[in-house]
Each structure stands twice: as structure tokens, then as C-alpha cells.
PDB file of N, CA and C in Angstrom:
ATOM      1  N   UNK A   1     -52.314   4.238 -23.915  1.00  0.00           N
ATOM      2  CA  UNK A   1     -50.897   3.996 -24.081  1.00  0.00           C
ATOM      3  C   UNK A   1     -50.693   2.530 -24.468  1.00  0.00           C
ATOM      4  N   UNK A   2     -49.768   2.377 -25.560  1.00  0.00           N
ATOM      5  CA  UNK A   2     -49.619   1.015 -25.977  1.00  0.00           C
ATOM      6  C   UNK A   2     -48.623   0.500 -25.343  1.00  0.00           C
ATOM      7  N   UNK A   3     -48.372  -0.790 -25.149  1.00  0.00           N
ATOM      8  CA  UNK A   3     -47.043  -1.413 -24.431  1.00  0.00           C
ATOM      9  C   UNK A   3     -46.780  -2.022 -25.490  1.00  0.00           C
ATOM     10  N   UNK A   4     -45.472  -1.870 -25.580  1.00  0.00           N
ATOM     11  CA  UNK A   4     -44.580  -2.809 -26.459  1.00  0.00           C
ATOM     12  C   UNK A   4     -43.808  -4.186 -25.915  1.00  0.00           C
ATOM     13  N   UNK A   5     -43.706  -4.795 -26.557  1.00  0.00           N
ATOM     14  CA  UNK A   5     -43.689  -6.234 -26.190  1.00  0.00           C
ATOM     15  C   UNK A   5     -42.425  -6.731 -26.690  1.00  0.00           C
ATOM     16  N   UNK A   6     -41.395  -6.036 -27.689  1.00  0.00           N
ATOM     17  CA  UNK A   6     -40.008  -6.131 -27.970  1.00  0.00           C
ATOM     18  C   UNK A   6     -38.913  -6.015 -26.696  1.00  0.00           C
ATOM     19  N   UNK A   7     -37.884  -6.769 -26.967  1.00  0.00           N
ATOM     20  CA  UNK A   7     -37.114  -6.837 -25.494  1.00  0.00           C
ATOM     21  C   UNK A   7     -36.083  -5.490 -25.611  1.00  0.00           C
ATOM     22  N   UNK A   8     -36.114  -5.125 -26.996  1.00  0.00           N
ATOM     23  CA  UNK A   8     -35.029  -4.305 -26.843  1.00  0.00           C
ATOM     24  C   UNK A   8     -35.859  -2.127 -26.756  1.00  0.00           C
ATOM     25  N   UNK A   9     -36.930  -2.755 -26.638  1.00  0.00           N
ATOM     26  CA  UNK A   9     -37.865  -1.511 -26.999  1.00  0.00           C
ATOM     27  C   UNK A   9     -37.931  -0.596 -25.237  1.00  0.00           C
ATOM     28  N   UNK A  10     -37.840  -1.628 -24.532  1.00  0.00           N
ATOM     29  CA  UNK A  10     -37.701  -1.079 -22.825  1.00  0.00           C
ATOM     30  C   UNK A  10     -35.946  -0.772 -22.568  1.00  0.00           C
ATOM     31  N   UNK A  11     -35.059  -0.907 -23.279  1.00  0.00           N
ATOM     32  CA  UNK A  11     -33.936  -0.617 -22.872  1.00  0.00           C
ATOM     33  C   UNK A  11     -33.245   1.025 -23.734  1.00  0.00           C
ATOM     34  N   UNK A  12     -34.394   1.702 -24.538  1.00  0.00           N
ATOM     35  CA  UNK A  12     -34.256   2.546 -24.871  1.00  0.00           C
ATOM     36  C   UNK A  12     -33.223   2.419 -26.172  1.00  0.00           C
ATOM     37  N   UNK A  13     -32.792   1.786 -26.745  1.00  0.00           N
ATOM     38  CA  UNK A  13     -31.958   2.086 -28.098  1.00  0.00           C
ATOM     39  C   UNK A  13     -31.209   0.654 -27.894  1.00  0.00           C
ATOM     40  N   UNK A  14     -30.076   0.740 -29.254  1.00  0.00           N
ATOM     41  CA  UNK A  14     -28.646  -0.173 -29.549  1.00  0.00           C
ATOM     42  C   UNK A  14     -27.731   0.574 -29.309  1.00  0.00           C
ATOM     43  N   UNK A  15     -26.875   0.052 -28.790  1.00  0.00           N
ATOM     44  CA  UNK A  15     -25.563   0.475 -28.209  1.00  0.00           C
ATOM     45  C   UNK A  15     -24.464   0.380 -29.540  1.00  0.00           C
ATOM     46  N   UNK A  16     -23.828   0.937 -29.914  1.00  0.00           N
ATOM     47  CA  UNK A  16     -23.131   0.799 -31.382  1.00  0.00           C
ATOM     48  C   UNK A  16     -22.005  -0.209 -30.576  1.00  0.00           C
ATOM     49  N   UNK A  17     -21.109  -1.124 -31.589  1.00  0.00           N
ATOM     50  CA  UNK A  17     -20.408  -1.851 -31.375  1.00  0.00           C
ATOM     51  C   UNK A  17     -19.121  -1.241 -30.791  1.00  0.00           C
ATOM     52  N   UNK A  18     -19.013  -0.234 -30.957  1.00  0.00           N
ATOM     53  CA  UNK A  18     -17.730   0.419 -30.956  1.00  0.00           C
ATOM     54  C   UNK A  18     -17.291   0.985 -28.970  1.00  0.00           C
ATOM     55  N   UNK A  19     -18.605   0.614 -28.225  1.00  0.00           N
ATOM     56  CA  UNK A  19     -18.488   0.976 -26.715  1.00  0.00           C
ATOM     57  C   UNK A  19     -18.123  -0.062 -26.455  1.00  0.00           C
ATOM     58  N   UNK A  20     -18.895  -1.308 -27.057  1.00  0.00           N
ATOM     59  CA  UNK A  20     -18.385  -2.930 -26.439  1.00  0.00           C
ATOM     60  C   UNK A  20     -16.602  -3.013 -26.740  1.00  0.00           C
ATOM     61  N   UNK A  21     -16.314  -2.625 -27.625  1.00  0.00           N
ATOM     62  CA  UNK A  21     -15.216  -2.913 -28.112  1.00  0.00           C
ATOM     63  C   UNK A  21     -13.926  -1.789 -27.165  1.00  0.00           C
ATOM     64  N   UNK A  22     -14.381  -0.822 -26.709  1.00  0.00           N
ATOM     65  CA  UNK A  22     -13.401  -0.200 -26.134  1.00  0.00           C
ATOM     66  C   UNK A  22     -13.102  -0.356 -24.287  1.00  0.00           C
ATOM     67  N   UNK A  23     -14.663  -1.344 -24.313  1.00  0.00           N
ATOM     68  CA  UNK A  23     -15.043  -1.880 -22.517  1.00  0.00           C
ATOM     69  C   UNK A  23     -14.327  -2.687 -23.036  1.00  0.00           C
ATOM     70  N   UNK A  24     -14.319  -4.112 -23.817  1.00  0.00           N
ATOM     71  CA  UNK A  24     -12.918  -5.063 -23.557  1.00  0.00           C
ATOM     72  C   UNK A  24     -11.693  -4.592 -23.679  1.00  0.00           C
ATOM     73  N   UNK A  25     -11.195  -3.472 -24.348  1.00  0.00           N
ATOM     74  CA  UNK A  25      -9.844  -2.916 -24.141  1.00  0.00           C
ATOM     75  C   UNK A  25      -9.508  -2.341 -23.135  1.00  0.00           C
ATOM     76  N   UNK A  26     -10.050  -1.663 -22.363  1.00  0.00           N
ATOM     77  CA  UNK A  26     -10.710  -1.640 -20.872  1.00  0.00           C
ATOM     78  C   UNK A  26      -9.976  -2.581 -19.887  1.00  0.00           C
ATOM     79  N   UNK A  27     -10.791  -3.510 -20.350  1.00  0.00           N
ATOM     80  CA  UNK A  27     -10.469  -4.859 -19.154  1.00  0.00           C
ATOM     81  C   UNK A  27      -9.013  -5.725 -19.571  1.00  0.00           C
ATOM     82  N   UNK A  28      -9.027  -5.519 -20.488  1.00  0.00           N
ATOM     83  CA  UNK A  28      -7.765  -5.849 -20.838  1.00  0.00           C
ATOM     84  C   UNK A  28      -6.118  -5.309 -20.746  1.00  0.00           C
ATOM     85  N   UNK A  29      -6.303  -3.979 -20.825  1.00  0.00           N
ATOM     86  CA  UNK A  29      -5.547  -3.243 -20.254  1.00  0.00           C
ATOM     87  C   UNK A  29      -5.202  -3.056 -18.906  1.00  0.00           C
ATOM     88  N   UNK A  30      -6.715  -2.867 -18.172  1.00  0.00           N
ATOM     89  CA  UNK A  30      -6.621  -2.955 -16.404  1.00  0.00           C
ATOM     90  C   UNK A  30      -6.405  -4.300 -15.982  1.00  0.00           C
ATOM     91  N   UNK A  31      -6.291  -5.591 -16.296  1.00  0.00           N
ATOM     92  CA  UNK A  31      -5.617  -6.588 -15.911  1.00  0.00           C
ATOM     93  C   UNK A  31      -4.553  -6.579 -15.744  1.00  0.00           C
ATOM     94  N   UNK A  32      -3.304  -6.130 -16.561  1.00  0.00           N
ATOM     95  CA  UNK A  32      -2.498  -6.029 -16.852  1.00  0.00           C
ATOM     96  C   UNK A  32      -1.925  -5.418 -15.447  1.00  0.00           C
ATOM     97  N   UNK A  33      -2.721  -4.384 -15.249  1.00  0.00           N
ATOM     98  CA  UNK A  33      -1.975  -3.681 -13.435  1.00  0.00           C
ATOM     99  C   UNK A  33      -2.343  -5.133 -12.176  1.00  0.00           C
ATOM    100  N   UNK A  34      -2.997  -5.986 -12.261  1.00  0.00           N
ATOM    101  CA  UNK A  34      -2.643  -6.931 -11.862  1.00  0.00           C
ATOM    102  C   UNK A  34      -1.523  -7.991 -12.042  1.00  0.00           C
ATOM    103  N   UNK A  35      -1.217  -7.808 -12.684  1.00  0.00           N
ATOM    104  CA  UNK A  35       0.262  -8.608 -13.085  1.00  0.00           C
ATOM    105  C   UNK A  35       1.123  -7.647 -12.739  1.00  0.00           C
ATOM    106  N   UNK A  36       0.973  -6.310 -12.667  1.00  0.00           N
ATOM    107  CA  UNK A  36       2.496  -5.962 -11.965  1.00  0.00           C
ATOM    108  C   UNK A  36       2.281  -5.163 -10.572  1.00  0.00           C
ATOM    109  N   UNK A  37       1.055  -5.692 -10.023  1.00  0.00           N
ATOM    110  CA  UNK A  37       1.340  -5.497  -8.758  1.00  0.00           C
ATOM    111  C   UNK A  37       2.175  -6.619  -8.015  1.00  0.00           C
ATOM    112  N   UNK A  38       2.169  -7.403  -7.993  1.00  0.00           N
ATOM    113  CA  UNK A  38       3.396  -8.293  -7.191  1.00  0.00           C
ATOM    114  C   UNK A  38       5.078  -7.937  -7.297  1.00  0.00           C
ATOM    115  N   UNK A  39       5.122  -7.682  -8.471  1.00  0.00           N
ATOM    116  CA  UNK A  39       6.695  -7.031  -9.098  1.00  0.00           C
ATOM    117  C   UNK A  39       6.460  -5.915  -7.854  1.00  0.00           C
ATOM    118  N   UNK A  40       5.623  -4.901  -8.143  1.00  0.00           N
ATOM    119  CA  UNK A  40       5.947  -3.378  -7.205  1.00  0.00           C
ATOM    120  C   UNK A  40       5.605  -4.027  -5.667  1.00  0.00           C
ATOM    121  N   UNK A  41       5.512  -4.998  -5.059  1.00  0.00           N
ATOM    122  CA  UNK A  41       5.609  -5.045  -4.073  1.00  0.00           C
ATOM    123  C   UNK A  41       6.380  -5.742  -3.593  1.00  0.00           C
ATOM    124  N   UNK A  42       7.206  -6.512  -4.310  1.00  0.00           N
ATOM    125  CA  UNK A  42       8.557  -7.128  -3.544  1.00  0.00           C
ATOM    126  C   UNK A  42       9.495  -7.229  -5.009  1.00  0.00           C
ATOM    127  N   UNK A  43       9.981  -5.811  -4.874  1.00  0.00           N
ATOM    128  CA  UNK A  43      10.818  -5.516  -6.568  1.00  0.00           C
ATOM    129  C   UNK A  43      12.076  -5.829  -5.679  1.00  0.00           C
ATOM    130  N   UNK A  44      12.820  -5.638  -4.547  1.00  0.00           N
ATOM    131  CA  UNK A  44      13.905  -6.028  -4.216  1.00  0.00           C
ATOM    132  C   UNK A  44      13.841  -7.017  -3.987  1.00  0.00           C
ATOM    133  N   UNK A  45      13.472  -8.819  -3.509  1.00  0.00           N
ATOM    134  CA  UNK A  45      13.139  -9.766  -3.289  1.00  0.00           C
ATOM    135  C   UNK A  45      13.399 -10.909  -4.395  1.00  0.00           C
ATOM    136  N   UNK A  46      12.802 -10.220  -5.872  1.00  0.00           N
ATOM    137  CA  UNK A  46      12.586 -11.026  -6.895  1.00  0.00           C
ATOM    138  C   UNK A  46      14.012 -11.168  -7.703  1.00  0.00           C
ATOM    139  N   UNK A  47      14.917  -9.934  -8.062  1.00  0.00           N
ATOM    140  CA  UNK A  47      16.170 -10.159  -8.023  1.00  0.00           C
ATOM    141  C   UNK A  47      16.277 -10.142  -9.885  1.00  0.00           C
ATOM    142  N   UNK A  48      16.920  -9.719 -10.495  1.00  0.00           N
ATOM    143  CA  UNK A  48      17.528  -9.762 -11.906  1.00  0.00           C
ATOM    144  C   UNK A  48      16.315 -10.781 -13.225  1.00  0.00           C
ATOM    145  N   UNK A  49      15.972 -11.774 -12.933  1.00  0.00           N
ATOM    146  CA  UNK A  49      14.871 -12.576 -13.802  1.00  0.00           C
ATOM    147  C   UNK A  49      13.363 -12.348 -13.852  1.00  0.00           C
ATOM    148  N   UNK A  50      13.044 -11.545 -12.661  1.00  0.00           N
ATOM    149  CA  UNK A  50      11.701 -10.884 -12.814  1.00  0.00           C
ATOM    150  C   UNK A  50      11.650  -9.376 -13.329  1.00  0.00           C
ATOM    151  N   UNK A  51      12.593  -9.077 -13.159  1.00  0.00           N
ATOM    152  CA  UNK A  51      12.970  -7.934 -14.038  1.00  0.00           C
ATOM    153  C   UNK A  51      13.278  -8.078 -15.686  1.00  0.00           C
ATOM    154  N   UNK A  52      13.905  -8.684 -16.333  1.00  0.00           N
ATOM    155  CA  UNK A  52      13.593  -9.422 -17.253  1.00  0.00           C
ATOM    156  C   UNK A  52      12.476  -9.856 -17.674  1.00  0.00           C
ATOM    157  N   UNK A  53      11.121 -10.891 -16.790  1.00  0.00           N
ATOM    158  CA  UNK A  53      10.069 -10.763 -17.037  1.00  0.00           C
ATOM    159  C   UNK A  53       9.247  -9.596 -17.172  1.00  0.00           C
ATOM    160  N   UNK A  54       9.581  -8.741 -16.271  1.00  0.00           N
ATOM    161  CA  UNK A  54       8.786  -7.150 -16.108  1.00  0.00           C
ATOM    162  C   UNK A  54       9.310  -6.599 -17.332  1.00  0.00           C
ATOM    163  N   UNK A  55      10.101  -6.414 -17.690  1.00  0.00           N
ATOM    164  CA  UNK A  55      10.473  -6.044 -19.349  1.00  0.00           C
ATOM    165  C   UNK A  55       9.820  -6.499 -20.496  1.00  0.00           C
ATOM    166  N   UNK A  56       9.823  -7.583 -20.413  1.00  0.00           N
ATOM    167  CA  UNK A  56       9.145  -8.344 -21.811  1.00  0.00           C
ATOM    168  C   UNK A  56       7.807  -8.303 -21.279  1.00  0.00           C
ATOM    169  N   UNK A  57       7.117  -8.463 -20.419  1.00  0.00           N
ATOM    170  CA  UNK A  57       5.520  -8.423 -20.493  1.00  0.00           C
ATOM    171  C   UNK A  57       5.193  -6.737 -20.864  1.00  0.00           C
ATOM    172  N   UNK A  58       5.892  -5.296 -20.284  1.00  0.00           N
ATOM    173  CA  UNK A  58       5.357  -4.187 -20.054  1.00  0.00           C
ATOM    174  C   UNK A  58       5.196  -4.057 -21.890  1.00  0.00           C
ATOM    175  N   UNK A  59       7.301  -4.683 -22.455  1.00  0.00           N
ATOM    176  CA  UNK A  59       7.310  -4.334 -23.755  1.00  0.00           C
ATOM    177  C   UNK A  59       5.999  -4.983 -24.683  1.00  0.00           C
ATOM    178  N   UNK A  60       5.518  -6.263 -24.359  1.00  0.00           N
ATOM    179  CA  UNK A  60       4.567  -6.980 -24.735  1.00  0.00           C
ATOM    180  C   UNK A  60       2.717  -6.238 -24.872  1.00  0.00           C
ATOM    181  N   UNK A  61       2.960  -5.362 -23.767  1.00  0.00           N
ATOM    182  CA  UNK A  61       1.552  -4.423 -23.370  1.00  0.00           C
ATOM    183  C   UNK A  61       1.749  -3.181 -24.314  1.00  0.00           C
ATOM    184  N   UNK A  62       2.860  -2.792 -24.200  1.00  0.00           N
ATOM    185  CA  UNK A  62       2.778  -1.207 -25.099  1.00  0.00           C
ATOM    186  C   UNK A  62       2.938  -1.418 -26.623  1.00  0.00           C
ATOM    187  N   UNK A  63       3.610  -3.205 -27.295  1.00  0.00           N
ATOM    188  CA  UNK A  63       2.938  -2.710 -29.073  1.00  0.00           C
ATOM    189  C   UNK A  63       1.854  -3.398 -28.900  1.00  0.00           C
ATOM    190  N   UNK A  64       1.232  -3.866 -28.022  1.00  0.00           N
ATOM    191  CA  UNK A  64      -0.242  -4.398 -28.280  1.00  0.00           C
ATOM    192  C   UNK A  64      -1.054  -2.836 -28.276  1.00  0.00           C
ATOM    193  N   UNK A  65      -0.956  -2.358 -27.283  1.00  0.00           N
ATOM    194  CA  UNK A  65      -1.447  -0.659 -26.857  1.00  0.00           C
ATOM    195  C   UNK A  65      -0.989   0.159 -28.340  1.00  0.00           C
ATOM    196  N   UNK A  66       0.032  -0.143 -28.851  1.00  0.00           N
ATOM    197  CA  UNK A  66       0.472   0.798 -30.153  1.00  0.00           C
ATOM    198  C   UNK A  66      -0.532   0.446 -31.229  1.00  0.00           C
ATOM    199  N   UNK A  67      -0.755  -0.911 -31.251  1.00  0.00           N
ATOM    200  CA  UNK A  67      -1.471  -1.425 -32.640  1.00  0.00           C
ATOM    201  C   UNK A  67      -2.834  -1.127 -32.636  1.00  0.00           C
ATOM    202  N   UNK A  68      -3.341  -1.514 -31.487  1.00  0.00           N
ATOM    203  CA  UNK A  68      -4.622  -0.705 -31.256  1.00  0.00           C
ATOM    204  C   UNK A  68      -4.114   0.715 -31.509  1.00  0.00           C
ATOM    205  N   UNK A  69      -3.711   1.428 -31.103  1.00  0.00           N
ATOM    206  CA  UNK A  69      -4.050   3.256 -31.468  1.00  0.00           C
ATOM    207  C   UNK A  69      -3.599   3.229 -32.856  1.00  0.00           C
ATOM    208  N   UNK A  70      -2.871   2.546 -33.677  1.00  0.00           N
ATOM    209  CA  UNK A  70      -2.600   3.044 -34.828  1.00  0.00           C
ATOM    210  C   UNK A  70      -3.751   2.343 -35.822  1.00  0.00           C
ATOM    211  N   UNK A  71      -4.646   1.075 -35.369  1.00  0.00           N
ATOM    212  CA  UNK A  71      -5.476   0.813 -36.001  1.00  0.00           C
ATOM    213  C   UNK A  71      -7.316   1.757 -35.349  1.00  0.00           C
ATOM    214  N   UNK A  72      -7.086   2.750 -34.545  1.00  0.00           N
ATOM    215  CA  UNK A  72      -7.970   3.784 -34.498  1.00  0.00           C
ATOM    216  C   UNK A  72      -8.993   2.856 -33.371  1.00  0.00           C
ATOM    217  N   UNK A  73      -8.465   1.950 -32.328  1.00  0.00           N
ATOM    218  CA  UNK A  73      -9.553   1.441 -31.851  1.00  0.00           C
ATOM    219  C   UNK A  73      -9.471   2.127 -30.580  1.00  0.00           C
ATOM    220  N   UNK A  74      -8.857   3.266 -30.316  1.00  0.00           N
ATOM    221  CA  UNK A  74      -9.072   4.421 -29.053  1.00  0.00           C
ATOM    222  C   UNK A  74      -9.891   5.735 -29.560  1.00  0.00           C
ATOM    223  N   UNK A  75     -10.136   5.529 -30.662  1.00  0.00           N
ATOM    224  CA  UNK A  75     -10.710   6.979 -31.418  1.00  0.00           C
ATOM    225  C   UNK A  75     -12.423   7.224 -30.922  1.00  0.00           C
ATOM    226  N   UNK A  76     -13.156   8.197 -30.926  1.00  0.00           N
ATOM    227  CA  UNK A  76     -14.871   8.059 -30.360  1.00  0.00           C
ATOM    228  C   UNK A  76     -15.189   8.795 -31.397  1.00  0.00           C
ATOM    229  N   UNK A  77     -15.240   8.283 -32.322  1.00  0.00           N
ATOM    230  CA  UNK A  77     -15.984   8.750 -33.853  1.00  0.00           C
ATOM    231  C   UNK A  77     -17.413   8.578 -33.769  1.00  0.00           C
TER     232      UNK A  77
END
């Protein structure tokens, strides 16, 4: 039996670019539920201007979320 001596020859294959790319959309997306956990836990407290903020960041998340799906980067082709 021969041993191979390549680093990528023990990890069994290349990973196509297209898994890396949907793990940072991933993490990028699930951050995002960190930023509105504080809102859902003291939503009566914060009062009329964090609501306002909670508007413009969610609106801010869903055409970022739109542009990705309409440029096909949720698709597993």
C-alpha cells in the first residue's frame, strides 16, 4: 500500500465553493436572531424608537435575504 503524501489526498476530495458560500449565509443570517433577541425580551420597556429600529434592521435583513434568492445563492445545483 502506497501512502500519499498530499495534504488534501487524506481529507478525501474538494469541497465545491458553493457549501462555503451558503455556511457564510448561514452565519450571517443566524446572527441576525441575535440582534433581535433583546427587542423580544424587553419589547414593552424599549418604547416607540426601538421599534423603529426593529423595522429598519428586519426591513434591512429581508432585501438582503431577497437579493440573495433572486441572485440563486439558496439554490443546491
Amino acid at each position: 500500500m502506497r501512502h500519499r503524501t498530499t495534504p488534501h489526498a487524506a481529507g478525501g476530495g474538494r469541497f465545491p465553493v458553493k457549501y462555503y458560500l451558503v455556511a457564510m449565509l448561514f452565519i450571517i443570517f443566524d446572527i441576525e436572531s441575535v440582534f433581535l433577541l433583546p427587542y423580544a425580551v424587553d419589547f414593552d420597556g424599549l418604547g416607540y424608537f426601538a421599534l423603529v429600529e426593529m423595522v429598519l434592521f428586519v426591513g434591512t435583513v429581508f432585501v438582503a435575504y431577497s437579493y440573495v434568492w433572486r441572485r440563486g445563492g439558496l439554490e443546491w445545483d
